[in-house]
Each structure stands twice: as structure tokens, then as C-alpha cells.
PDB file of N, CA and C in Angstrom:
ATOM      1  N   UNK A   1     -20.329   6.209  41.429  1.00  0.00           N
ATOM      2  CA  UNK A   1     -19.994   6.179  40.026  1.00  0.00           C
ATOM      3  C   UNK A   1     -20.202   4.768  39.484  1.00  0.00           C
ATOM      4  N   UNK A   2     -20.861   4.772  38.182  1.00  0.00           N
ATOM      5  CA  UNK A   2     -21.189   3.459  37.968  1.00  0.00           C
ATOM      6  C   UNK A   2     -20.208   2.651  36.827  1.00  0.00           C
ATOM      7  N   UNK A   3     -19.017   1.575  36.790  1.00  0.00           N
ATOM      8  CA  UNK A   3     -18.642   1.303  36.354  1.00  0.00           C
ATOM      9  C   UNK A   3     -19.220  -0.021  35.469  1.00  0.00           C
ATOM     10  N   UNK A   4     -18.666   0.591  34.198  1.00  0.00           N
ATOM     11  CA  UNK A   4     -18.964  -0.110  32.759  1.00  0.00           C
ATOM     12  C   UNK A   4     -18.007  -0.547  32.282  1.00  0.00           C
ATOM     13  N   UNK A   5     -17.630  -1.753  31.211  1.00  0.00           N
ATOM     14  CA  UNK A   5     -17.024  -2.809  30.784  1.00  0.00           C
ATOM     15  C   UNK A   5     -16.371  -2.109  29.428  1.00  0.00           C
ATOM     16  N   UNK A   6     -15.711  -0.736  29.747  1.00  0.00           N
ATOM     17  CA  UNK A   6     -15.187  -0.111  28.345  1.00  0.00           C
ATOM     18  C   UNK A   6     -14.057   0.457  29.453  1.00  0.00           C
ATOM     19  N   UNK A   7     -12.592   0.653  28.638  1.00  0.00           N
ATOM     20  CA  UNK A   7     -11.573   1.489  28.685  1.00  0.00           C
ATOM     21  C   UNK A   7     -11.524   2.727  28.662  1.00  0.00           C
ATOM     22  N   UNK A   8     -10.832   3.614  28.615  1.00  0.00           N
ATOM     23  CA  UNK A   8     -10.757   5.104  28.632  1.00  0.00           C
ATOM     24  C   UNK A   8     -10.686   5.805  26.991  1.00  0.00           C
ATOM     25  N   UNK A   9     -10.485   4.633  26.038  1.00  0.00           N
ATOM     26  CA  UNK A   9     -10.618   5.109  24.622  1.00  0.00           C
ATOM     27  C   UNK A   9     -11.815   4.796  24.263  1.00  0.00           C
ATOM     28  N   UNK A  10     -12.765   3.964  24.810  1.00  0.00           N
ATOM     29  CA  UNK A  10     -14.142   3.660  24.713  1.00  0.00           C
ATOM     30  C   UNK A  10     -14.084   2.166  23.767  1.00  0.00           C
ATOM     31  N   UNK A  11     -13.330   1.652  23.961  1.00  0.00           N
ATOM     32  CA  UNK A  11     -13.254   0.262  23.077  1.00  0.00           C
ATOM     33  C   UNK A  11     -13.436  -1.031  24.595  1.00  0.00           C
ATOM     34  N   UNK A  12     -14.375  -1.995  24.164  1.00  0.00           N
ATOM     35  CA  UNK A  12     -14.407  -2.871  25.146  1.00  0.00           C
ATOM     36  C   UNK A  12     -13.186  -3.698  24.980  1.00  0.00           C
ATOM     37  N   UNK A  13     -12.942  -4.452  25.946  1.00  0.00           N
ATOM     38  CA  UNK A  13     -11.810  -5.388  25.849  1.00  0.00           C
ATOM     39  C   UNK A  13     -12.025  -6.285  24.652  1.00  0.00           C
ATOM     40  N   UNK A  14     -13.476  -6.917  24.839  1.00  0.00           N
ATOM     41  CA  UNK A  14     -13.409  -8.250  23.450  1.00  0.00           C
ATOM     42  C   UNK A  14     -13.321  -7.294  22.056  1.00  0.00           C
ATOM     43  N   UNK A  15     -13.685  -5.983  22.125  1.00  0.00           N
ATOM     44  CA  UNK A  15     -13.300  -4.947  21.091  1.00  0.00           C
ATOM     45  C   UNK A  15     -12.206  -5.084  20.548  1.00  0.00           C
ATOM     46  N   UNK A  16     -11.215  -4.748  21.228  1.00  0.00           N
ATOM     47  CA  UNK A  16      -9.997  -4.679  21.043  1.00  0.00           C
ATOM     48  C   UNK A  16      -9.236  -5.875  20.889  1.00  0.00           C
ATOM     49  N   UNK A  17      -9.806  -6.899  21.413  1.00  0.00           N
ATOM     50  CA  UNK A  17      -8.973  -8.652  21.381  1.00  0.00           C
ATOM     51  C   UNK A  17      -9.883  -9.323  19.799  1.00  0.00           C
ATOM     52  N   UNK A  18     -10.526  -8.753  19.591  1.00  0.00           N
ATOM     53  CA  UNK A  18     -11.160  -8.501  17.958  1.00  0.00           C
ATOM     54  C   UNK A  18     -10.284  -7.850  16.983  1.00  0.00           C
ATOM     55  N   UNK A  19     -10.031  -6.664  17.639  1.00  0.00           N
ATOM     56  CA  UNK A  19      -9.289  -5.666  16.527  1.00  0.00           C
ATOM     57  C   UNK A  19      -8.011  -6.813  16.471  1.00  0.00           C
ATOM     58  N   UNK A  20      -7.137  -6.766  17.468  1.00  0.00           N
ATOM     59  CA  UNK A  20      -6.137  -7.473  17.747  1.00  0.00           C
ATOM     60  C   UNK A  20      -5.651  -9.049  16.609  1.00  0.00           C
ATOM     61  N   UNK A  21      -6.885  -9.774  16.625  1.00  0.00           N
ATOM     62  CA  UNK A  21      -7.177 -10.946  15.936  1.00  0.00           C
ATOM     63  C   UNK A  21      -7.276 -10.458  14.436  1.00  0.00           C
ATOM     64  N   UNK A  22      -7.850  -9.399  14.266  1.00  0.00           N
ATOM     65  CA  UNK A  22      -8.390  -9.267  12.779  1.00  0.00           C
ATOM     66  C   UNK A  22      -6.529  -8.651  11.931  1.00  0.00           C
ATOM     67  N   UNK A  23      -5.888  -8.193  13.098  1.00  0.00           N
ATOM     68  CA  UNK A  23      -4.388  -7.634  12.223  1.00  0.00           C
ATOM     69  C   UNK A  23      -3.708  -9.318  12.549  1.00  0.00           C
ATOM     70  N   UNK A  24      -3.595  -9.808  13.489  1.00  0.00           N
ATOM     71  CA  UNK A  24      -2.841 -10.600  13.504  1.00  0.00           C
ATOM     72  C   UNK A  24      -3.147 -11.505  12.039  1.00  0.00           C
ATOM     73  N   UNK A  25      -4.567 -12.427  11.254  1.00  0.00           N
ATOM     74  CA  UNK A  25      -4.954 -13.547  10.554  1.00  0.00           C
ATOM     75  C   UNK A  25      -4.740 -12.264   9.423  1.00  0.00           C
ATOM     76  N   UNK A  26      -4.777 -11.049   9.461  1.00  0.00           N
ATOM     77  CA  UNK A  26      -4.101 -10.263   7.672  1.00  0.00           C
ATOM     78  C   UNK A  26      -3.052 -10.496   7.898  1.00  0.00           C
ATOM     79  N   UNK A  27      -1.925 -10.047   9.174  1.00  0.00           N
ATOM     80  CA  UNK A  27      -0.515 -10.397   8.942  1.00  0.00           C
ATOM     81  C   UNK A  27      -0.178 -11.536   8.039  1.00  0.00           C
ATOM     82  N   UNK A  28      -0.822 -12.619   9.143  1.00  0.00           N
ATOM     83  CA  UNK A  28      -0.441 -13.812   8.759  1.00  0.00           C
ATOM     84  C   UNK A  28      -0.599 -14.125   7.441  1.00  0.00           C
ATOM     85  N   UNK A  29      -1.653 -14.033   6.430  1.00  0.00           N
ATOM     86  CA  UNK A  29      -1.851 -14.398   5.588  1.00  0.00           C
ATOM     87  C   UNK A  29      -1.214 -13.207   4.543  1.00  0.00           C
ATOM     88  N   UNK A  30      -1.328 -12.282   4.470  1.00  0.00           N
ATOM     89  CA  UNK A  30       0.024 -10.777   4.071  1.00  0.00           C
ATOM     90  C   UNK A  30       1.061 -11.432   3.732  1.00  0.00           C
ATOM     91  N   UNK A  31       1.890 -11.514   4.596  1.00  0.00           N
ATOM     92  CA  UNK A  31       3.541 -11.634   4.886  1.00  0.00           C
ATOM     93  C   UNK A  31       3.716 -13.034   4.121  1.00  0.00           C
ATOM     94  N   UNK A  32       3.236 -14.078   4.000  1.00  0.00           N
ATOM     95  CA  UNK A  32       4.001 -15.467   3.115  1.00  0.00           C
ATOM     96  C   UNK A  32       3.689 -14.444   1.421  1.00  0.00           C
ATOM     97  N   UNK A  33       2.748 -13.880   1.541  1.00  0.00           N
ATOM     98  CA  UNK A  33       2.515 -13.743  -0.570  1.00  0.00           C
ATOM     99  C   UNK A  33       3.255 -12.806  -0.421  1.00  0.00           C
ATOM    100  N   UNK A  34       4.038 -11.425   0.218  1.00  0.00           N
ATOM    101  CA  UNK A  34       4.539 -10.266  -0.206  1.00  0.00           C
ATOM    102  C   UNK A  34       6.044 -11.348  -0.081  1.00  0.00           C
ATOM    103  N   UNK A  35       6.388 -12.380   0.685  1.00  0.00           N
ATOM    104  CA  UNK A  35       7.672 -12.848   0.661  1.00  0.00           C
ATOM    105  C   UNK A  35       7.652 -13.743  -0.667  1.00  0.00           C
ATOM    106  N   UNK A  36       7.102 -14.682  -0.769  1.00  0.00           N
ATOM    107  CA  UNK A  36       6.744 -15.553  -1.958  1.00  0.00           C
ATOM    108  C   UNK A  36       7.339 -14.523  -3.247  1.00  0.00           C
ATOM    109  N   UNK A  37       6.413 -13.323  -3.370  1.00  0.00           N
ATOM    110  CA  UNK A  37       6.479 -12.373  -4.641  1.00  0.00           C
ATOM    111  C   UNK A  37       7.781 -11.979  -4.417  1.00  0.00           C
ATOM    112  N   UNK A  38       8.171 -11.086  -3.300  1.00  0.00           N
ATOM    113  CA  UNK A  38       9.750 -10.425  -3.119  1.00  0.00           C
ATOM    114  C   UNK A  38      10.952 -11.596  -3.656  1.00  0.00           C
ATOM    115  N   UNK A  39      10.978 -12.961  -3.492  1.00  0.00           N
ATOM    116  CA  UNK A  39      11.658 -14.152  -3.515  1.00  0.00           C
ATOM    117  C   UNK A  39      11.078 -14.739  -5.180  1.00  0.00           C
ATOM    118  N   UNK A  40       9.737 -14.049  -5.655  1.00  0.00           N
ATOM    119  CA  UNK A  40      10.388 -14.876  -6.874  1.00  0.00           C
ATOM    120  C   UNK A  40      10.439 -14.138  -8.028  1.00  0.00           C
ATOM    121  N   UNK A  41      10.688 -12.737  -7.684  1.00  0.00           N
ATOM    122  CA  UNK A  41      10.916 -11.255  -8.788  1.00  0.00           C
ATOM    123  C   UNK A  41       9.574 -10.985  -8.876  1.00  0.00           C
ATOM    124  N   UNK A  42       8.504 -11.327  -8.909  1.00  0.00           N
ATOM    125  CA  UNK A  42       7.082 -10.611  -9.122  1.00  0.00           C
ATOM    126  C   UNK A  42       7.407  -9.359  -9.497  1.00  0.00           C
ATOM    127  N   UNK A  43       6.670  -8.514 -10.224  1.00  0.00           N
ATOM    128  CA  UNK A  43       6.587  -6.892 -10.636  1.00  0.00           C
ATOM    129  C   UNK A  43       5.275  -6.663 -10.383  1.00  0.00           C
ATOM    130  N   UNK A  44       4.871  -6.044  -9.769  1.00  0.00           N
ATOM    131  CA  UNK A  44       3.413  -5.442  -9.595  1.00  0.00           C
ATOM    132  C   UNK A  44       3.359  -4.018 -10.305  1.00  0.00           C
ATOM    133  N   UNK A  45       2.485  -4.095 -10.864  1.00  0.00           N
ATOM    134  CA  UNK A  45       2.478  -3.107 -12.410  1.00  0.00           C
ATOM    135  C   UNK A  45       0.852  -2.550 -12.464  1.00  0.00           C
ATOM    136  N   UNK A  46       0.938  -1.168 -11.973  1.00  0.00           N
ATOM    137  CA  UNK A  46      -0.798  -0.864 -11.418  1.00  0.00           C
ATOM    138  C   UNK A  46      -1.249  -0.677 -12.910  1.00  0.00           C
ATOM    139  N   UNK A  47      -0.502  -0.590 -14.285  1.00  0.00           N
ATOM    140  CA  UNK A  47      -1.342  -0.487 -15.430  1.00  0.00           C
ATOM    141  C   UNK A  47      -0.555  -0.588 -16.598  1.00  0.00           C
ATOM    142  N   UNK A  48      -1.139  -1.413 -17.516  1.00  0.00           N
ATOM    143  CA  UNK A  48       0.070  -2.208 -18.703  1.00  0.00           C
ATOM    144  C   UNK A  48       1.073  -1.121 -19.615  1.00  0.00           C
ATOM    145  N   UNK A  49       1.728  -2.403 -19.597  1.00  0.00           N
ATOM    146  CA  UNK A  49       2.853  -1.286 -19.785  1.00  0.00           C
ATOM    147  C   UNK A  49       2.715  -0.733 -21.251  1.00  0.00           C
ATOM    148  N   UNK A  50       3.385   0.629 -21.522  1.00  0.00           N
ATOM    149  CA  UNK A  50       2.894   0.821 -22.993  1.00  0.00           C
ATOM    150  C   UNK A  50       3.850   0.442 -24.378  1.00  0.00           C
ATOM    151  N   UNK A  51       4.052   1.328 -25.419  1.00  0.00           N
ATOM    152  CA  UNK A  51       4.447   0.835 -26.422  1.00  0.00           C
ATOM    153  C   UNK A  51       5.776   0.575 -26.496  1.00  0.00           C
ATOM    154  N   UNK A  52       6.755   1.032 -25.483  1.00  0.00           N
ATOM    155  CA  UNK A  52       8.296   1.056 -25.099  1.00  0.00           C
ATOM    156  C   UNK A  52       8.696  -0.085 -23.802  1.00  0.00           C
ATOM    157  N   UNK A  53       7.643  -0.725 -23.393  1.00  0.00           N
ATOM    158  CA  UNK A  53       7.550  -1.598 -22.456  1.00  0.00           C
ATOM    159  C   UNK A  53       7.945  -0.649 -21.489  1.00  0.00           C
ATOM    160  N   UNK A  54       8.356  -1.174 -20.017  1.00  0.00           N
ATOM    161  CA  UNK A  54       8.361  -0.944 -18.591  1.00  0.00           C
ATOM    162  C   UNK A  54       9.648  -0.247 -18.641  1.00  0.00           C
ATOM    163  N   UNK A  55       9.777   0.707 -18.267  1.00  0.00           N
ATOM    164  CA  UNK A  55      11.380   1.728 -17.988  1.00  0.00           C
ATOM    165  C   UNK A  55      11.579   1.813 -16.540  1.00  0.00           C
ATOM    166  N   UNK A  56      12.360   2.160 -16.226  1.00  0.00           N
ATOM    167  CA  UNK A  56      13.040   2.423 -14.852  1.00  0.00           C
ATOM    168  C   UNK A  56      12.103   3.771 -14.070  1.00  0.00           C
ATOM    169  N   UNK A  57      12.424   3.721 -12.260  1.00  0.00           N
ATOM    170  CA  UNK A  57      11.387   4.902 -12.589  1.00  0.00           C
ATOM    171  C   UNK A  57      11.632   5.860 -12.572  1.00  0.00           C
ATOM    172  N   UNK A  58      13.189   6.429 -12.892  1.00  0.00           N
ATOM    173  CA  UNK A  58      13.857   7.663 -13.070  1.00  0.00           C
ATOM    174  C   UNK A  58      13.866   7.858 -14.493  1.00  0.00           C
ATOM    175  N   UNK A  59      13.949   6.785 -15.373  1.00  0.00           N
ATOM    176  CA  UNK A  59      13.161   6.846 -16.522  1.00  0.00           C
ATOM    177  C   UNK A  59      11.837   7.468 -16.857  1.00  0.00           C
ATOM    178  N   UNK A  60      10.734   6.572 -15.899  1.00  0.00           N
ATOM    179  CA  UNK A  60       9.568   7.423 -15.838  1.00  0.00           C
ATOM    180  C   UNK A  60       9.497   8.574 -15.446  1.00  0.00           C
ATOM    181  N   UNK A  61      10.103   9.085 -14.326  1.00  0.00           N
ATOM    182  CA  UNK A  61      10.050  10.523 -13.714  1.00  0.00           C
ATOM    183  C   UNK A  61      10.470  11.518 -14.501  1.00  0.00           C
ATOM    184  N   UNK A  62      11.497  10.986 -15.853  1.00  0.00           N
ATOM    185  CA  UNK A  62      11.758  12.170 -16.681  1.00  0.00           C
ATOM    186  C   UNK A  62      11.168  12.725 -17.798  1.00  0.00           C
ATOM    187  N   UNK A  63      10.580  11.390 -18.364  1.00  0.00           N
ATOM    188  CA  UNK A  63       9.479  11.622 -19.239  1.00  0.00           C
ATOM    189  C   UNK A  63       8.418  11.883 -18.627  1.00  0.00           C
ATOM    190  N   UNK A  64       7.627  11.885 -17.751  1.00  0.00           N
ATOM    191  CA  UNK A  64       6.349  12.735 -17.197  1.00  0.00           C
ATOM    192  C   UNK A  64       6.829  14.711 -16.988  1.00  0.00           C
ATOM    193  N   UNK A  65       8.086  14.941 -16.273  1.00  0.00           N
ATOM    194  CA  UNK A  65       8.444  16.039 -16.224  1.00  0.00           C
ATOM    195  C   UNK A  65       9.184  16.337 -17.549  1.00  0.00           C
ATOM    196  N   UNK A  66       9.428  16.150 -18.608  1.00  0.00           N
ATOM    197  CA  UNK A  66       9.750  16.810 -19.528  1.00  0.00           C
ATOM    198  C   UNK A  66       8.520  16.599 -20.341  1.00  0.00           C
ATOM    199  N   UNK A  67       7.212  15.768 -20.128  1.00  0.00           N
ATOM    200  CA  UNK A  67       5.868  16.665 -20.622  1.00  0.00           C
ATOM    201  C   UNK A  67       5.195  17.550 -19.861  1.00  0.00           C
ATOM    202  N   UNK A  68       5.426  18.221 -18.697  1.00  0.00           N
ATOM    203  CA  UNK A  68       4.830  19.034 -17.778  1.00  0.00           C
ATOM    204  C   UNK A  68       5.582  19.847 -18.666  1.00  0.00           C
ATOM    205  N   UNK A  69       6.972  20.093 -18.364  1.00  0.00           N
ATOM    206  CA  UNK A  69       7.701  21.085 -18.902  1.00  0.00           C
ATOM    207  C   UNK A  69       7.397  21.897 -20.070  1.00  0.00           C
ATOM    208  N   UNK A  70       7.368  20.759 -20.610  1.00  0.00           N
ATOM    209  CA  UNK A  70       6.565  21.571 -22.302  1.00  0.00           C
ATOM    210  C   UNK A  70       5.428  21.740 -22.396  1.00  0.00           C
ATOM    211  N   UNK A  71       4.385  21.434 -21.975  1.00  0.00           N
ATOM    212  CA  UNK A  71       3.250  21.915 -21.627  1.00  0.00           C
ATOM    213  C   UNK A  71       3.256  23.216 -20.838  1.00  0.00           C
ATOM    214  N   UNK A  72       3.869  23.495 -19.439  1.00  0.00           N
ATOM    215  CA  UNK A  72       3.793  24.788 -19.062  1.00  0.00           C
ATOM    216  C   UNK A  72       4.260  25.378 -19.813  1.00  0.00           C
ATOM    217  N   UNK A  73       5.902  25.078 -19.972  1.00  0.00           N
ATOM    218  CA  UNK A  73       6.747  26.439 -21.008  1.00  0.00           C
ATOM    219  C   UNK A  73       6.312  26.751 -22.385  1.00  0.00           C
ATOM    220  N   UNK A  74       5.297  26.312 -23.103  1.00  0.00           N
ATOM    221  CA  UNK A  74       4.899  26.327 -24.490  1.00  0.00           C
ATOM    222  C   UNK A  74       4.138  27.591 -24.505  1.00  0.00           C
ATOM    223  N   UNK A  75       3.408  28.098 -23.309  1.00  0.00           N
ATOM    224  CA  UNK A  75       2.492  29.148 -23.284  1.00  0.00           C
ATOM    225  C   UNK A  75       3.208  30.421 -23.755  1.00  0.00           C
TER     226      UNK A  75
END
């Protein structure tokens, strides 16, 4: 049987000491800006806010379902 320089998941070692390196330098560089932001109130806001500014999101959750609502039940 001829042995080859791969594991049983088929990833070579420098494969994997690659993969390994590439999570560790995102951690690293990740974790100071999500702490930085968590530590200085940051809001991350995927799209501006509208004419009532930013509501809570049980706020939001009620106004999206009380326009479903009336939209289905209107039929």
C-alpha cells in the first residue's frame, strides 16, 4: 500500500496548519473591532433608519406583523 502525505479527511497537514492560520489572523483581527464597537455603543444598522427613526425590535416585530396581518385578513 502506498502511503501519501494526506489524512483520512483528505486535507494535507500544511492544509490544515493553513486553514488553522487563516481563523486564527481573522480572530485576531475580529475580536479587538467587535470589542472596541460592543465598549463604545456602536449600532450596526443594515439600512437607514426611516421617518420615525430606529424603534426597538419588538417595536419592529409588531409593525411588520400588523402589516402582514392586514394584508392577509383584508382578502
Amino acid at each position: 500500500m502506498r502511503r501519501t502525505n494526506s489524512l483520512m479527511h483528505g486535507l494535507r497537514k500544511d492544509e490544515i496548519w493553513s486553514c488553522r492560520f487563516l481563523l486564527l489572523v481573522c480572530f485576531t483581527v475580529l475580536l479587538p473591532i467587535a470589542i472596541v464597537a460592543r465598549l463604545s455603543g456602536w449600532r450596526w444598522r443594515p439600512w437607514p433608519a426611516g421617518t420615525d427613526g430606529y424603534r426597538s425590535p419588538i417595536q419592529e416585530a409588531k409593525a411588520v406583523s400588523e402589516t402582514i396581518a392586514g394584508t392577509v385578513f383584508s382578502v
